[in-house]
C-alpha atoms as a PDB file:
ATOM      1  CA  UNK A   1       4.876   5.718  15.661  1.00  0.00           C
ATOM      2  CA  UNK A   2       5.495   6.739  12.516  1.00  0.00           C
ATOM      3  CA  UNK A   3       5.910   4.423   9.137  1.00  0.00           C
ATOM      4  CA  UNK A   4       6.530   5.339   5.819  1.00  0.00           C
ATOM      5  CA  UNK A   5       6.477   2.596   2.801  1.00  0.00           C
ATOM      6  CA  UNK A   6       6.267   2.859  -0.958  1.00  0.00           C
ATOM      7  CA  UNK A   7       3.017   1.088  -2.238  1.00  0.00           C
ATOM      8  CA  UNK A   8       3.283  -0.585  -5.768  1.00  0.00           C
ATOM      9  CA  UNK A   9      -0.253  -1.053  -7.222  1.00  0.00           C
ATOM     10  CA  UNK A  10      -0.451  -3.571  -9.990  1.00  0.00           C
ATOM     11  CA  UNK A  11      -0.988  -1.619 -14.066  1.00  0.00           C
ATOM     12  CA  UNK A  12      -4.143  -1.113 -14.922  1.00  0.00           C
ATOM     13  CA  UNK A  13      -6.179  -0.268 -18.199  1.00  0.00           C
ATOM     14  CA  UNK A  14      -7.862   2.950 -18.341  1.00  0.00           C
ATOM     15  CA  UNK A  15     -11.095   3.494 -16.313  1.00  0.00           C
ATOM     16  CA  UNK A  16     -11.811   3.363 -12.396  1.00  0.00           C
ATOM     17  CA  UNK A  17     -10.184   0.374 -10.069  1.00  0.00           C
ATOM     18  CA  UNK A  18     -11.254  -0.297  -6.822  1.00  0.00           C
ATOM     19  CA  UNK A  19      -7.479  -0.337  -5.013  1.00  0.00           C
ATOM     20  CA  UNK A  20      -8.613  -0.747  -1.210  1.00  0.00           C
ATOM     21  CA  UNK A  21      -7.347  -4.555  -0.462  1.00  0.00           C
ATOM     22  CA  UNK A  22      -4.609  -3.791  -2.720  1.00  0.00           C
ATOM     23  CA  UNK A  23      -3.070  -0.516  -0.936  1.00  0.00           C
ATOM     24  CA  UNK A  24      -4.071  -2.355   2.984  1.00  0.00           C
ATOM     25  CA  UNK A  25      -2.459  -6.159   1.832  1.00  0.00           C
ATOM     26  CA  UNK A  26       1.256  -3.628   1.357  1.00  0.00           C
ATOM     27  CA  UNK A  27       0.570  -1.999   5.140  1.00  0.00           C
ATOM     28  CA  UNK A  28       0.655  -4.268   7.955  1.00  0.00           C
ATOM     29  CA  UNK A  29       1.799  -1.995   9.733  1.00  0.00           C
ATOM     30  CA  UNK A  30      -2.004  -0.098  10.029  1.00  0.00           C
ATOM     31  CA  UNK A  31      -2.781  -3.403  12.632  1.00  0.00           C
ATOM     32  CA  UNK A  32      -0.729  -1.603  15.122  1.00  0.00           C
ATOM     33  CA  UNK A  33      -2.415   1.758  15.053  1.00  0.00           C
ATOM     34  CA  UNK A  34      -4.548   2.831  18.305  1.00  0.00           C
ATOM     35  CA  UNK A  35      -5.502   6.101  16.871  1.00  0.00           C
ATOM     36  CA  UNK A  36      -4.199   7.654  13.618  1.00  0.00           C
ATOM     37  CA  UNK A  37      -3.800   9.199  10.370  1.00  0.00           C
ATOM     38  CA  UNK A  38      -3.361   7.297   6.597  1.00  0.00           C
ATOM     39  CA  UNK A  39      -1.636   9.378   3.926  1.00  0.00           C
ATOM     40  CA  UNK A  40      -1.368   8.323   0.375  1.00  0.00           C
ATOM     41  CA  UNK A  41       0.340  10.554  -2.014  1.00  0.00           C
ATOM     42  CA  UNK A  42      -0.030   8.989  -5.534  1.00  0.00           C
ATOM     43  CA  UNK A  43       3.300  10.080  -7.241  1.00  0.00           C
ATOM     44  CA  UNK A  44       1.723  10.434 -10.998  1.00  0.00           C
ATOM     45  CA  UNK A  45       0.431  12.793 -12.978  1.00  0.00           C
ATOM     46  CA  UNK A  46      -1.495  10.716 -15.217  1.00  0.00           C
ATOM     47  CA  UNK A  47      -3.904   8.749 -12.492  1.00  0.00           C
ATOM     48  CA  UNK A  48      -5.585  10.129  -9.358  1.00  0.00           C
ATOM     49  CA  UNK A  49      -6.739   8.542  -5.805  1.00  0.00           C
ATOM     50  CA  UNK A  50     -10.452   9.215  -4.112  1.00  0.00           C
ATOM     51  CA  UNK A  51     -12.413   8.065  -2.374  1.00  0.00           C
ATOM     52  CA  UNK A  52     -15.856   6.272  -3.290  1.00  0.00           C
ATOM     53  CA  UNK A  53     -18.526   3.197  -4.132  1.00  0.00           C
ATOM     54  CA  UNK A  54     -17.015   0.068  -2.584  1.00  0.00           C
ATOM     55  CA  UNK A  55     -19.774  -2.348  -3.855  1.00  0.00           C
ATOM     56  CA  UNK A  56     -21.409  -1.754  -7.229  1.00  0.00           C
ATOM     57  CA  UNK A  57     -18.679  -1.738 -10.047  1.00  0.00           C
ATOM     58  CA  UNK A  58     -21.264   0.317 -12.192  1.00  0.00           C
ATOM     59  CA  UNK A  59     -20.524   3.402 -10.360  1.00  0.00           C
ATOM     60  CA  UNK A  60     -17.349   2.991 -11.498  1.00  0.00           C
ATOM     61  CA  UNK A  61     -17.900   2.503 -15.318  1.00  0.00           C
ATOM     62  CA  UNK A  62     -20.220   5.597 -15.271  1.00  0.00           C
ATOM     63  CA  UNK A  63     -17.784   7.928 -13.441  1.00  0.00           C
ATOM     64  CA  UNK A  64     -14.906   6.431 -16.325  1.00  0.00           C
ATOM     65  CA  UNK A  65     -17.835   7.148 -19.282  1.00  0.00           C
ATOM     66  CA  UNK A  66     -18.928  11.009 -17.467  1.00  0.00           C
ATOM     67  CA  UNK A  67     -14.827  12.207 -17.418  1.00  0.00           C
ATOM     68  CA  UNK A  68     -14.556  10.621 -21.065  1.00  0.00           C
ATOM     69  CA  UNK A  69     -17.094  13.059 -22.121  1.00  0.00           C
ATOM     70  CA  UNK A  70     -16.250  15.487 -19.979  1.00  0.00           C
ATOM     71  CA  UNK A  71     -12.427  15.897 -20.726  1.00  0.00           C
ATOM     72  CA  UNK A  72     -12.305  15.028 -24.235  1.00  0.00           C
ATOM     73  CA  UNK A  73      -9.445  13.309 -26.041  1.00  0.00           C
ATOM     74  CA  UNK A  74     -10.036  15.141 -29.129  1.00  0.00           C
ATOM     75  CA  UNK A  75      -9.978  18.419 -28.347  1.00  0.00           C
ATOM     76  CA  UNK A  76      -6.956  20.929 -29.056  1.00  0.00           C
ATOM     77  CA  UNK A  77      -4.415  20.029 -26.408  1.00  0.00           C
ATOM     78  CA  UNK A  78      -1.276  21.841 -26.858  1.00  0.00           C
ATOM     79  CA  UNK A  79       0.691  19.375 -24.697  1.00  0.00           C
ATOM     80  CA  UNK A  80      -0.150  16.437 -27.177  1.00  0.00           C
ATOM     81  CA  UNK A  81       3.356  14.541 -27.913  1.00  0.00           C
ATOM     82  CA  UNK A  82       2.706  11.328 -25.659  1.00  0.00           C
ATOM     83  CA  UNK A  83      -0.587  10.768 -27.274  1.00  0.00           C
ATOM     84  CA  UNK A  84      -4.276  11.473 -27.681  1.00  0.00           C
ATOM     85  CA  UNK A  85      -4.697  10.540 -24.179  1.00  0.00           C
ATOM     86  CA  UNK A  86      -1.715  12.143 -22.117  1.00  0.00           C
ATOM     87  CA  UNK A  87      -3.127  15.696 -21.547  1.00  0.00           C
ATOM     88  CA  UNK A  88      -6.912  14.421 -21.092  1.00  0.00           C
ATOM     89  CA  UNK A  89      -5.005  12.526 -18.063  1.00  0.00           C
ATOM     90  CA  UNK A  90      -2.999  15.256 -16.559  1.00  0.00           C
ATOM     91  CA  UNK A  91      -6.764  17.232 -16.161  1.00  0.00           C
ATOM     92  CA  UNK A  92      -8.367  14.238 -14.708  1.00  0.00           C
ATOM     93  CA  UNK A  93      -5.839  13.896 -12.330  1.00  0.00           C
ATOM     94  CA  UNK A  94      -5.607  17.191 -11.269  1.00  0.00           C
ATOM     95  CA  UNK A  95      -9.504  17.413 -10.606  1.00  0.00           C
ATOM     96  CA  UNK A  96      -9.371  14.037  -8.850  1.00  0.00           C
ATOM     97  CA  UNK A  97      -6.628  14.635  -6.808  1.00  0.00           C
ATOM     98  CA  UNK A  98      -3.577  12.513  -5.859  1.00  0.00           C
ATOM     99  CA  UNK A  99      -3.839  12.162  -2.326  1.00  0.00           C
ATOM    100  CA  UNK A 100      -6.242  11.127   0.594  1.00  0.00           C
ATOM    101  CA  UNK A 101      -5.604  11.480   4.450  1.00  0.00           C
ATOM    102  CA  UNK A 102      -7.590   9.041   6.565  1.00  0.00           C
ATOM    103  CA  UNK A 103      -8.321   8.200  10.091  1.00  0.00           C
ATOM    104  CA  UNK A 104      -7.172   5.047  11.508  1.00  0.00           C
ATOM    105  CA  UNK A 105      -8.314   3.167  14.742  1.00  0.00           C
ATOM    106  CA  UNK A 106      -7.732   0.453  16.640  1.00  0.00           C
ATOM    107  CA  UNK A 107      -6.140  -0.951  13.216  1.00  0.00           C
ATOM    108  CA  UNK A 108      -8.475  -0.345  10.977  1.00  0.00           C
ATOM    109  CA  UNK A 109      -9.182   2.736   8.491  1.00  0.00           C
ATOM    110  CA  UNK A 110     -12.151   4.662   9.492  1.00  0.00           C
ATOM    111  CA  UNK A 111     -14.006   4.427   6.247  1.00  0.00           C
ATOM    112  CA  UNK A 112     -17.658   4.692   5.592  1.00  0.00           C
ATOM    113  CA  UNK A 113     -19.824   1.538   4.639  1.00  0.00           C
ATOM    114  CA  UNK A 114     -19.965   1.974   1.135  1.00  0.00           C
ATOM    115  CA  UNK A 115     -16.411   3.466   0.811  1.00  0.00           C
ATOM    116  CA  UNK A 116     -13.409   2.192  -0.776  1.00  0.00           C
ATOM    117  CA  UNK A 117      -9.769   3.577  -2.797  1.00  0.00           C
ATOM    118  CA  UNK A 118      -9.984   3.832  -6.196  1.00  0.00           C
ATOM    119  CA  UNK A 119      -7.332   4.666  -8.263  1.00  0.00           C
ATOM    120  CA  UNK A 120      -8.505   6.870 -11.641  1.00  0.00           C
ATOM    121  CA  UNK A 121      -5.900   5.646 -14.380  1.00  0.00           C
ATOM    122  CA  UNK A 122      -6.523   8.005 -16.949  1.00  0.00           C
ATOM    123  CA  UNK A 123      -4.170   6.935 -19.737  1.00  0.00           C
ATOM    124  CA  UNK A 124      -4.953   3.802 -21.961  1.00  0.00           C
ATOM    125  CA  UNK A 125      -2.171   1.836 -21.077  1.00  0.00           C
ATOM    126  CA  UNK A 126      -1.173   2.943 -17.467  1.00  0.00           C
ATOM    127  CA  UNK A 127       1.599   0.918 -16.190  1.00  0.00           C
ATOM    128  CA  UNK A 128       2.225   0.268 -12.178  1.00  0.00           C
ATOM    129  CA  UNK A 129       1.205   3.025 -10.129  1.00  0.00           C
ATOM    130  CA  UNK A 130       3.222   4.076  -6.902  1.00  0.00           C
ATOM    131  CA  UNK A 131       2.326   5.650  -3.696  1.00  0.00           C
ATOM    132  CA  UNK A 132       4.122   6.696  -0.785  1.00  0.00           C
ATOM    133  CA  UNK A 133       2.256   5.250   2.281  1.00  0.00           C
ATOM    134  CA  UNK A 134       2.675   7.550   5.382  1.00  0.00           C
ATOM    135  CA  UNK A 135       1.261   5.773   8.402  1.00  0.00           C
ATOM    136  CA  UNK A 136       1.231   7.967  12.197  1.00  0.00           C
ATOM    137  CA  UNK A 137      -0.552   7.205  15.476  1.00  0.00           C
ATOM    138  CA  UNK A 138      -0.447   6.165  18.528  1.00  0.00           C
ATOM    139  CA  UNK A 139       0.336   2.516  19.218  1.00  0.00           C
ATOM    140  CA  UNK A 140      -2.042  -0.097  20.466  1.00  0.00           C
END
Protein backbone atom coordinates (compact mmCIF):
# COMPACT_ATOMS: atom_id res chain seq x y z
CA UNK A 1 0.00 0.00 0.00
CA UNK A 2 1.18 3.08 -0.64
CA UNK A 3 -0.64 6.70 0.09
CA UNK A 4 0.47 9.96 -0.50
CA UNK A 5 -1.65 13.20 0.79
CA UNK A 6 -0.81 16.86 1.24
CA UNK A 7 -1.19 17.85 5.01
CA UNK A 8 -2.34 21.54 5.67
CA UNK A 9 -1.38 22.54 9.26
CA UNK A 10 -3.27 25.49 10.59
CA UNK A 11 -0.71 29.24 10.78
CA UNK A 12 0.95 29.61 13.62
CA UNK A 13 2.88 32.48 15.52
CA UNK A 14 6.46 32.08 15.98
CA UNK A 15 7.77 29.59 18.61
CA UNK A 16 7.34 25.64 18.97
CA UNK A 17 3.68 23.87 18.28
CA UNK A 18 2.96 20.59 19.22
CA UNK A 19 1.40 19.32 15.54
CA UNK A 20 0.87 15.46 16.39
CA UNK A 21 -3.20 15.27 16.48
CA UNK A 22 -3.10 17.79 13.87
CA UNK A 23 -0.81 15.91 11.12
CA UNK A 24 -2.74 12.09 12.34
CA UNK A 25 -6.66 13.82 12.27
CA UNK A 26 -5.49 14.54 7.97
CA UNK A 27 -4.27 10.56 7.69
CA UNK A 28 -6.80 8.02 8.14
CA UNK A 29 -5.32 6.19 6.12
CA UNK A 30 -2.32 5.20 8.97
CA UNK A 31 -5.50 2.86 10.61
CA UNK A 32 -4.86 0.50 7.84
CA UNK A 33 -1.15 0.01 8.24
CA UNK A 34 0.11 -3.59 9.55
CA UNK A 35 3.68 -2.63 9.43
CA UNK A 36 5.14 0.60 7.97
CA UNK A 37 6.90 3.70 7.36
CA UNK A 38 5.51 7.67 7.96
CA UNK A 39 7.24 10.33 5.87
CA UNK A 40 6.66 13.97 6.32
CA UNK A 41 8.50 16.33 4.16
CA UNK A 42 7.66 19.91 5.38
CA UNK A 43 7.79 21.93 2.05
CA UNK A 44 9.18 25.39 3.75
CA UNK A 45 12.09 26.93 4.31
CA UNK A 46 11.11 29.09 7.04
CA UNK A 47 9.71 26.27 9.72
CA UNK A 48 11.12 22.82 10.51
CA UNK A 49 9.54 19.32 11.82
CA UNK A 50 11.17 17.08 14.88
CA UNK A 51 10.52 15.21 16.96
CA UNK A 52 10.14 15.83 20.88
CA UNK A 53 8.29 16.61 24.52
CA UNK A 54 4.65 15.59 24.07
CA UNK A 55 3.50 16.72 27.60
CA UNK A 56 5.08 19.76 29.23
CA UNK A 57 4.57 22.91 26.94
CA UNK A 58 7.65 24.47 28.83
CA UNK A 59 10.02 22.46 26.89
CA UNK A 60 8.73 24.05 24.18
CA UNK A 61 8.99 27.79 25.21
CA UNK A 62 12.65 27.12 26.29
CA UNK A 63 13.75 25.41 23.03
CA UNK A 64 11.79 28.80 21.14
CA UNK A 65 13.85 31.24 23.89
CA UNK A 66 17.56 28.92 23.39
CA UNK A 67 17.29 29.31 19.14
CA UNK A 68 16.23 33.10 19.78
CA UNK A 69 19.51 33.56 21.39
CA UNK A 70 21.18 31.32 19.56
CA UNK A 71 20.38 32.53 15.92
CA UNK A 72 20.02 36.09 16.43
CA UNK A 73 17.71 38.43 14.54
CA UNK A 74 20.05 41.21 14.73
CA UNK A 75 22.98 40.12 13.45
CA UNK A 76 24.40 40.98 9.82
CA UNK A 77 22.33 38.80 7.53
CA UNK A 78 23.03 39.49 4.01
CA UNK A 79 19.77 37.87 2.84
CA UNK A 80 17.66 40.49 4.88
CA UNK A 81 14.82 41.88 2.34
CA UNK A 82 11.73 39.89 3.87
CA UNK A 83 12.54 41.09 7.28
CA UNK A 84 14.50 40.92 10.51
CA UNK A 85 13.28 37.51 10.91
CA UNK A 86 13.48 35.72 7.38
CA UNK A 87 17.19 34.61 7.40
CA UNK A 88 17.21 33.78 11.33
CA UNK A 89 14.38 31.24 9.94
CA UNK A 90 16.03 29.76 6.97
CA UNK A 91 19.09 28.66 9.75
CA UNK A 92 16.63 27.31 12.16
CA UNK A 93 15.13 25.34 9.70
CA UNK A 94 17.97 24.00 8.24
CA UNK A 95 19.40 22.80 11.73
CA UNK A 96 15.96 21.42 12.63
CA UNK A 97 15.31 19.71 9.67
CA UNK A 98 12.18 19.40 7.48
CA UNK A 99 11.45 15.92 7.52
CA UNK A 100 10.88 12.82 9.86
CA UNK A 101 10.46 9.07 8.78
CA UNK A 102 8.56 6.96 11.29
CA UNK A 103 7.53 3.46 11.94
CA UNK A 104 4.01 2.54 11.85
CA UNK A 105 2.19 -0.62 13.27
CA UNK A 106 -0.80 -2.14 13.51
CA UNK A 107 -2.17 1.59 12.83
CA UNK A 108 -0.50 3.42 15.00
CA UNK A 109 2.95 5.47 14.81
CA UNK A 110 5.60 3.89 16.81
CA UNK A 111 6.46 6.86 18.92
CA UNK A 112 8.03 6.99 22.29
CA UNK A 113 5.95 7.95 25.50
CA UNK A 114 6.90 11.34 25.81
CA UNK A 115 7.14 11.99 22.00
CA UNK A 116 5.16 14.09 19.79
CA UNK A 117 5.51 16.43 16.10
CA UNK A 118 6.30 19.73 16.53
CA UNK A 119 6.47 22.04 13.95
CA UNK A 120 9.39 25.00 14.59
CA UNK A 121 7.76 28.17 12.84
CA UNK A 122 10.52 30.38 12.83
CA UNK A 123 9.12 33.56 11.27
CA UNK A 124 6.78 35.96 13.30
CA UNK A 125 3.89 35.65 11.32
CA UNK A 126 4.08 32.12 9.67
CA UNK A 127 1.08 31.44 7.67
CA UNK A 128 -0.29 27.63 6.95
CA UNK A 129 2.33 25.20 6.74
CA UNK A 130 2.18 22.18 4.20
CA UNK A 131 3.50 18.75 4.19
CA UNK A 132 3.46 16.01 1.88
CA UNK A 133 2.32 12.88 3.84
CA UNK A 134 3.88 9.66 2.36
CA UNK A 135 2.28 6.66 4.02
CA UNK A 136 3.80 2.70 2.93
CA UNK A 137 3.24 -0.70 4.55
CA UNK A 138 1.81 -3.59 4.54
CA UNK A 139 -1.95 -3.80 5.03
CA UNK A 140 -3.76 -5.09 8.04
Amino acid sequence: MWVQQTVTLNARSRGFHLVTDEILDQLPELSRVKTGLLHLLLQHTSASLTLNENCDPTVRQDMERHFLKAVPEDAPYEHDYEGPDDMPAHIKSSLLGVSLMLPVSHGRLQLGTWQGMWLGEHRIHGGARKIIATLQGDEK
